[in-house]
N, C-alpha and C. Protein backbone atom coordinates (compact mmCIF):
# COMPACT_ATOMS: atom_id res chain seq x y z
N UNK A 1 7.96 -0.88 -10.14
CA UNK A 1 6.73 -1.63 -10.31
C UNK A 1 6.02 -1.10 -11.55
N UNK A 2 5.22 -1.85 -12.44
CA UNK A 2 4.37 -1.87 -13.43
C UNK A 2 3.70 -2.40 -13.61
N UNK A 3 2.35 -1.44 -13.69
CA UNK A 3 1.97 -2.42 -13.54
C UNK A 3 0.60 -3.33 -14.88
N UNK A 4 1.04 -2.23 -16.06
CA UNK A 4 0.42 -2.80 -17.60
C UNK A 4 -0.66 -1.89 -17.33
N UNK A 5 -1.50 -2.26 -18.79
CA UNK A 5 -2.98 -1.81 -19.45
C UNK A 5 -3.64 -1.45 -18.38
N UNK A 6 -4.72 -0.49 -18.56
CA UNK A 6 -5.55 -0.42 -17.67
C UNK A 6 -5.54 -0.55 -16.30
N UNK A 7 -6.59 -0.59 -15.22
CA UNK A 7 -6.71 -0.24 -14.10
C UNK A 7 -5.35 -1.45 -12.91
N UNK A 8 -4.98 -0.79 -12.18
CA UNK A 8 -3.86 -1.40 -11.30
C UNK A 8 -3.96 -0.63 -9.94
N UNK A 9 -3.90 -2.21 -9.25
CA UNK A 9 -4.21 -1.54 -7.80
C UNK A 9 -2.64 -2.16 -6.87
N UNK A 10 -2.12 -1.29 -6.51
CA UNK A 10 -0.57 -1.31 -6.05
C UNK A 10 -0.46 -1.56 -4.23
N UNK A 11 -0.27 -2.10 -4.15
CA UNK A 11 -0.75 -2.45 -2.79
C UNK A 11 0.81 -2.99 -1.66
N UNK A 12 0.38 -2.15 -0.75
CA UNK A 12 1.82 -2.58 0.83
C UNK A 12 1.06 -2.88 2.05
N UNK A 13 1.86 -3.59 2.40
CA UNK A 13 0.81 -4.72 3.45
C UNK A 13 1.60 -4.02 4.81
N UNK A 14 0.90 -4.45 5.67
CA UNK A 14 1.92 -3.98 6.99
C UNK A 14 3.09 -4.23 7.18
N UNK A 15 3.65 -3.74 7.67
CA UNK A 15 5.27 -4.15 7.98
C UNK A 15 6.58 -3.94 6.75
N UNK A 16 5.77 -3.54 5.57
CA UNK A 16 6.63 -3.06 4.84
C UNK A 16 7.22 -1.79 4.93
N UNK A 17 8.64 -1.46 4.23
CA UNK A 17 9.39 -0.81 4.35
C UNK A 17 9.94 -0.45 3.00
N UNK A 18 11.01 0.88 2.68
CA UNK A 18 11.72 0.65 1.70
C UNK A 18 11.23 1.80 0.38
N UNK A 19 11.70 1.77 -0.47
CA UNK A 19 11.36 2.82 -1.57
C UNK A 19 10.81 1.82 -2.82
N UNK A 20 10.10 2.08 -3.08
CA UNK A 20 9.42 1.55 -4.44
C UNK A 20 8.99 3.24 -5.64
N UNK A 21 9.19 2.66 -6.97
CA UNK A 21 8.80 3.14 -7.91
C UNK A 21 7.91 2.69 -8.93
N UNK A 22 6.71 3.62 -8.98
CA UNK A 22 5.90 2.66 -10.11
C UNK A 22 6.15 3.93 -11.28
N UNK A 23 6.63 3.02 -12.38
CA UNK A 23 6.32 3.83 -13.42
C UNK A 23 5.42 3.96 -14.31
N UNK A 24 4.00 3.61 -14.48
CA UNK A 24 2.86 4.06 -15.17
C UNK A 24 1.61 3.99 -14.55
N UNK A 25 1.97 4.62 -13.51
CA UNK A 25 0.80 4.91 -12.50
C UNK A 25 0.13 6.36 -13.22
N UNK A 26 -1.75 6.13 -13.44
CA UNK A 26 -2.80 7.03 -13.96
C UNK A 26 -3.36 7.60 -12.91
N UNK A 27 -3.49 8.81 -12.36
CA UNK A 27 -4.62 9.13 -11.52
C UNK A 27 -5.81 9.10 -11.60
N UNK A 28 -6.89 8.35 -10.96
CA UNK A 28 -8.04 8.37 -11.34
C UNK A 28 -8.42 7.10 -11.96
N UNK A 29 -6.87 5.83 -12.35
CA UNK A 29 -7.26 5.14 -12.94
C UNK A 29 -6.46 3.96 -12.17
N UNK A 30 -5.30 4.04 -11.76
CA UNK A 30 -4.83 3.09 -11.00
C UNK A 30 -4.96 3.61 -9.31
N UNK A 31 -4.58 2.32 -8.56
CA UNK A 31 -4.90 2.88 -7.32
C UNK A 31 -3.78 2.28 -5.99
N UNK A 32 -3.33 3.00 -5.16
CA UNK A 32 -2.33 2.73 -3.89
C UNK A 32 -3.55 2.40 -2.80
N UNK A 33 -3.13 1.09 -2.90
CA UNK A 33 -4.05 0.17 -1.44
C UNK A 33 -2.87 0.21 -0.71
N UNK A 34 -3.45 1.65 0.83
CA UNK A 34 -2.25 1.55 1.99
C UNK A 34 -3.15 1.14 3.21
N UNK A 35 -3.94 0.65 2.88
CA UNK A 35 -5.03 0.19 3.75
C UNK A 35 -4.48 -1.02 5.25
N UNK A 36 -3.69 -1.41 4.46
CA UNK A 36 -2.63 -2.85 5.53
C UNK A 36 -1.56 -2.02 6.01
N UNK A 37 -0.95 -0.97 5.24
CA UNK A 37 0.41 -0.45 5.67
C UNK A 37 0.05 0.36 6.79
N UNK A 38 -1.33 1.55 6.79
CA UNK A 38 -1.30 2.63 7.56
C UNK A 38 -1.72 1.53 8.77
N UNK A 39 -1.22 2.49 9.83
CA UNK A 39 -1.91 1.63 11.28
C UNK A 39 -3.01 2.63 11.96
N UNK A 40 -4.03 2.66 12.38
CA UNK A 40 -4.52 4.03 12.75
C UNK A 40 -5.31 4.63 11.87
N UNK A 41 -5.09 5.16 11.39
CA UNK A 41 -5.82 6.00 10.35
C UNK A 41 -7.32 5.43 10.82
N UNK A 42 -7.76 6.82 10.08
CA UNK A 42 -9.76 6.60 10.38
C UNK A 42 -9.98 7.45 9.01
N UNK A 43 -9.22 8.18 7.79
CA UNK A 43 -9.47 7.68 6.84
C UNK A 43 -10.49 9.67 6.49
N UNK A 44 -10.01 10.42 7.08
CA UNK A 44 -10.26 11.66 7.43
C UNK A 44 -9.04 12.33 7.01
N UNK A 45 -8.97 13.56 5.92
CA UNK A 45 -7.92 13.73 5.50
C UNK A 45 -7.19 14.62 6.97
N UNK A 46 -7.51 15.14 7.82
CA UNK A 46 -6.93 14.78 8.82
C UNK A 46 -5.99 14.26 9.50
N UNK A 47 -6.53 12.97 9.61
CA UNK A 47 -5.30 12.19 10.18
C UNK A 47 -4.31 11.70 9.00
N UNK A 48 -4.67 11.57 7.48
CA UNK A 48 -4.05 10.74 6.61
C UNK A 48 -2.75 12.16 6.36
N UNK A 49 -2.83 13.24 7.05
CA UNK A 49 -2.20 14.22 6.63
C UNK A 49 -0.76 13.70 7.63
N UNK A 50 -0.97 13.35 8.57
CA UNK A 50 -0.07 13.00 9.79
C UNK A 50 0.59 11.41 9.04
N UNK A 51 0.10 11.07 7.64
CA UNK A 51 0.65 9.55 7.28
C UNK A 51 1.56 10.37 6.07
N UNK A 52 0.74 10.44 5.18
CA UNK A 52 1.24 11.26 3.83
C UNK A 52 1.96 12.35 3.91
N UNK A 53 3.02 12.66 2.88
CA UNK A 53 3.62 13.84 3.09
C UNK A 53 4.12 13.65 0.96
N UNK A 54 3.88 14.66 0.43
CA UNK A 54 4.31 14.64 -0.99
C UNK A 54 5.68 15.62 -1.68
N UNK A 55 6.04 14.83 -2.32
CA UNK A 55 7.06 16.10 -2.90
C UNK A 55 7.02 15.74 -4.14
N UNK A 56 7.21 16.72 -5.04
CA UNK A 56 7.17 16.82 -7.22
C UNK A 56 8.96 17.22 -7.05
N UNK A 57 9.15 16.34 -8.12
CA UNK A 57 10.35 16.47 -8.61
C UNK A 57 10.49 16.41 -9.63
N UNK A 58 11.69 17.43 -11.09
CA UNK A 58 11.41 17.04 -12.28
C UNK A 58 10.70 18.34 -12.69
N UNK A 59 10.63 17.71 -14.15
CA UNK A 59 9.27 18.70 -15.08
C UNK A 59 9.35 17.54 -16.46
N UNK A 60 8.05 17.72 -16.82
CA UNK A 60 7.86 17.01 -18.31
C UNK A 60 7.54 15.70 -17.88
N UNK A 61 8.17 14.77 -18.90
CA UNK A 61 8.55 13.40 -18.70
C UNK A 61 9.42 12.89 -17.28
N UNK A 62 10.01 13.74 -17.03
CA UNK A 62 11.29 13.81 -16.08
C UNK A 62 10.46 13.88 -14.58
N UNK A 63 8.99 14.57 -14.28
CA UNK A 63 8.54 14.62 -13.34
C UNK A 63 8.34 13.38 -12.00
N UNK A 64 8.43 13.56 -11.14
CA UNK A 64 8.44 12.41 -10.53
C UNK A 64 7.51 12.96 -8.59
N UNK A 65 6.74 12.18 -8.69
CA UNK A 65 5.75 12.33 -7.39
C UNK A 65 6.23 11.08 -6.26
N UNK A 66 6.85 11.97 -5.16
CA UNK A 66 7.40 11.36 -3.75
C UNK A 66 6.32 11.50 -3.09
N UNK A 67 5.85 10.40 -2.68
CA UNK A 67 4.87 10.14 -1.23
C UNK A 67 5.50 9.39 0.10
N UNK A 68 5.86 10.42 0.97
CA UNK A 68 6.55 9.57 1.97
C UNK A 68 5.39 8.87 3.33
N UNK A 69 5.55 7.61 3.31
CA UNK A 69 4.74 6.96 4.10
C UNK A 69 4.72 6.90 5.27
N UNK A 70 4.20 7.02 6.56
CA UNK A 70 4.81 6.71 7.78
C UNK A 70 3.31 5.68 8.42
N UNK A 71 3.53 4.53 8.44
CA UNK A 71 2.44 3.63 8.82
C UNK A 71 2.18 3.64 10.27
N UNK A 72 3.15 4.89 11.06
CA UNK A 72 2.23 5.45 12.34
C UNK A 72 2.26 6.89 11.81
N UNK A 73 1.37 7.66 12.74
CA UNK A 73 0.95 9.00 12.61
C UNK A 73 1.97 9.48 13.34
N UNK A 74 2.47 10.76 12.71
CA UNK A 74 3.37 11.25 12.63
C UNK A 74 4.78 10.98 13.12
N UNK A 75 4.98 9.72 12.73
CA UNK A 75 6.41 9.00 13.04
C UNK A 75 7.13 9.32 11.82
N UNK A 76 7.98 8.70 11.66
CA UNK A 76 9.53 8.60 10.61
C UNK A 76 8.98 8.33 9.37
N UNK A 77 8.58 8.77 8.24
CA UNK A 77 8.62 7.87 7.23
C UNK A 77 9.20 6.59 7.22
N UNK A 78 8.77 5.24 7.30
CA UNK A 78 9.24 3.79 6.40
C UNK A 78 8.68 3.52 5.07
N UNK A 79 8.05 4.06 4.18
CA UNK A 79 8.10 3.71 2.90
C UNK A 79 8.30 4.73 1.79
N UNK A 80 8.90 4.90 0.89
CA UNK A 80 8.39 6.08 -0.14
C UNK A 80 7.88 5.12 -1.33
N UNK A 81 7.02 5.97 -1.81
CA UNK A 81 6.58 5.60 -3.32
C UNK A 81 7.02 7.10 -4.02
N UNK A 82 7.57 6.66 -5.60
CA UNK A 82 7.65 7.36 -6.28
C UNK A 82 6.84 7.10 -7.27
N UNK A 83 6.03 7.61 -8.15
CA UNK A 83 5.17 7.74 -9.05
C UNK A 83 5.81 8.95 -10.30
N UNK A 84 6.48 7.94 -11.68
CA UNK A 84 6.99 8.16 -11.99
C UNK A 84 6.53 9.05 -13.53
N UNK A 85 7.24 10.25 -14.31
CA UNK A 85 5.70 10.70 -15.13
C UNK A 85 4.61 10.96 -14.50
N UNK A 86 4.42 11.43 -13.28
CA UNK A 86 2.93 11.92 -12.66
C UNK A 86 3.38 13.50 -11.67
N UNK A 87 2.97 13.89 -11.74
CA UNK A 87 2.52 15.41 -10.88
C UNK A 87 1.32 15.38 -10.12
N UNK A 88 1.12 15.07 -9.24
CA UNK A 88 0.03 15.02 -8.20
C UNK A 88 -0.24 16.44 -7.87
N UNK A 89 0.98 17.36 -7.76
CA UNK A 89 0.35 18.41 -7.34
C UNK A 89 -0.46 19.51 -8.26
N UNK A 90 -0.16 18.94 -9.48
CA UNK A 90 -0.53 19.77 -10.96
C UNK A 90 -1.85 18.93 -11.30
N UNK A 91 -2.27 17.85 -10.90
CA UNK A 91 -3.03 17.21 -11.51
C UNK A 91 -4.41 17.62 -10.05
N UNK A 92 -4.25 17.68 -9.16
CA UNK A 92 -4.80 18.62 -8.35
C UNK A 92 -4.97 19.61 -7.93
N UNK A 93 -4.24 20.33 -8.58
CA UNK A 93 -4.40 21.97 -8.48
C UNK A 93 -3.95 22.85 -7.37
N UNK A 94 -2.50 22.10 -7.14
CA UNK A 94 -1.78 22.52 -5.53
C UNK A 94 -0.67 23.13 -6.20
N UNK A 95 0.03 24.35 -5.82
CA UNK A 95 1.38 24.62 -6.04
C UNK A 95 2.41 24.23 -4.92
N UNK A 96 3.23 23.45 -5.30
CA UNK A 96 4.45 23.12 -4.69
C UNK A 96 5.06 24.28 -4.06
N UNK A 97 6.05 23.62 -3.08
CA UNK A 97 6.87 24.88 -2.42
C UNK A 97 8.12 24.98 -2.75
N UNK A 98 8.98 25.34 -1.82
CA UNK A 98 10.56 25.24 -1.68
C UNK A 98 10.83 23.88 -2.03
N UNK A 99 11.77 23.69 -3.31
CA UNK A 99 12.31 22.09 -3.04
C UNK A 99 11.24 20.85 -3.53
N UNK A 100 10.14 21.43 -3.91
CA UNK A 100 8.70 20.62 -4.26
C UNK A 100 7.87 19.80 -3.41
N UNK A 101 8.16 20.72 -2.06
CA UNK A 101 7.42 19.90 -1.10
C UNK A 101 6.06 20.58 -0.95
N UNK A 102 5.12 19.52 -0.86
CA UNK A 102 3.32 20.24 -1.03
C UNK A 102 3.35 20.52 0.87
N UNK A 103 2.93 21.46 0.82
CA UNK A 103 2.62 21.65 2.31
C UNK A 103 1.76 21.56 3.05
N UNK A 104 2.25 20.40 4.50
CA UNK A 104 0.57 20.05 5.39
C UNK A 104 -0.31 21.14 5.04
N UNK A 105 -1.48 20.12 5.49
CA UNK A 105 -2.52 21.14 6.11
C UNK A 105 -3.59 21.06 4.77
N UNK A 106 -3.76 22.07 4.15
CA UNK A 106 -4.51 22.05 3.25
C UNK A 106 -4.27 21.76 2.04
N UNK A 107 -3.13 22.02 1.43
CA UNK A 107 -2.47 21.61 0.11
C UNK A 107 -2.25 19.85 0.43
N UNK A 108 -1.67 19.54 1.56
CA UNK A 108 -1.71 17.96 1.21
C UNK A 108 -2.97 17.52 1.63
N UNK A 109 -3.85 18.25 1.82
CA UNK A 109 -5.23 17.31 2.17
C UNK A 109 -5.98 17.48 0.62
N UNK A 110 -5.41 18.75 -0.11
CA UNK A 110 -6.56 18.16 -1.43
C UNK A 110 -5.81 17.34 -2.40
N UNK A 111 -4.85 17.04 -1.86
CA UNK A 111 -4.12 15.69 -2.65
C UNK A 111 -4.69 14.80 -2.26
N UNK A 112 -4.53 14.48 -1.49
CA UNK A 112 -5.58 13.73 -0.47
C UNK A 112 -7.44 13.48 -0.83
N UNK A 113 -7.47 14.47 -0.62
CA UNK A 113 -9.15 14.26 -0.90
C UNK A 113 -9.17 14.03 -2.46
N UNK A 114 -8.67 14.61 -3.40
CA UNK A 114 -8.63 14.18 -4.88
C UNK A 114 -8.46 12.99 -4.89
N UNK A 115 -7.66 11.95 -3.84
CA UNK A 115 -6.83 11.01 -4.31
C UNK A 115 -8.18 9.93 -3.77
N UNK A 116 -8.81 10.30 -2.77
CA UNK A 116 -9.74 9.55 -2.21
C UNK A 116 -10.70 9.83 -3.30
N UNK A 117 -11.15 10.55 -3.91
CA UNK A 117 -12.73 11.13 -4.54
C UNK A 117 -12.38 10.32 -5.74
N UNK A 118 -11.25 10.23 -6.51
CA UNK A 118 -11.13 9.81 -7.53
C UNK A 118 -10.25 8.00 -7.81
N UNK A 119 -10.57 7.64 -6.09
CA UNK A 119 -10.37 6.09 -6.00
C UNK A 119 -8.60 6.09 -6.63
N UNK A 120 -7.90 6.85 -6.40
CA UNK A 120 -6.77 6.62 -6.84
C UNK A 120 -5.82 5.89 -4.93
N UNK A 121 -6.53 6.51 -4.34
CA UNK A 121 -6.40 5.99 -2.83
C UNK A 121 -7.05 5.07 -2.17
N UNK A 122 -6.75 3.77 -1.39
CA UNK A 122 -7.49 3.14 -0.58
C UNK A 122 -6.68 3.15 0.91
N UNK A 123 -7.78 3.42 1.70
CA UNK A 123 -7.08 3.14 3.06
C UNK A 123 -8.94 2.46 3.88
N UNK A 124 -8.08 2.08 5.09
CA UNK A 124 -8.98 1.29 5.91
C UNK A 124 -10.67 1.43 5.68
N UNK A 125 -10.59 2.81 5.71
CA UNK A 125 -12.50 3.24 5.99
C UNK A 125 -12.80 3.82 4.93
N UNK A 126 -11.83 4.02 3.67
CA UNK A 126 -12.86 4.46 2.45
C UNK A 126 -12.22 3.55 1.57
């Protein structure tokens, strides 16, 4: 997905599934409407921690940001987005772990809360 110039709002409706890649996704400037996809959620990094799960892959140009979706709380992932050229965890100030997975709890909630504060996130209640 691409989605051009300026601001882009990327959006999965319920019932979707599947891996998508956007490649010129901005933080802070484009935005993931999972607002239809999540079911549940109340939009508290909290619970969005039990939806979201992130992993960095890559370095440079080569970097690549995995968000695995699960549109119930803490079920199976059904969607990934990759966000391609982006570091979520560098651009928020999280260090990655083993393998580049950001780890629940507090490291994926200030992905999270960055992602909400800076409208790069939409879900149901914010």
């Amino acid at each position: 997905l691409t989605g051009g110039a300026g601001a882009d709002t990327f959006q999965w409706l319920k019932g979707n599934s599947g891996h998508d890649l956007i490649t010129d996704f901005t933080p802070g400037t484009d935005k993931l409407d999972l607002s239809q996809l999540l079911q549940g959620e109340n939009g508290t990094t909290a619970s969005l921690d039990d939806y979201l799960h992130f992993t960095v892959t890559g370095s440079g140009p080569s970097t690549v940001t995995s968000i695995d979706v699960s549109a119930m709380a803490g079920a199976a992932p059904n969607q990934t987005i990759d966000l391609a050229g982006v570091n979520l965890a560098s651009h928020y100030g999280v260090t990655p772990g083993a393998g580049g997975v950001i780890a629940g709890g507090h490291d994926t909630a200030t992905i999270i809360n960055g992602m909400l504060n800076d409208h790069s996130l939409k879900v149901d209640t914010v």
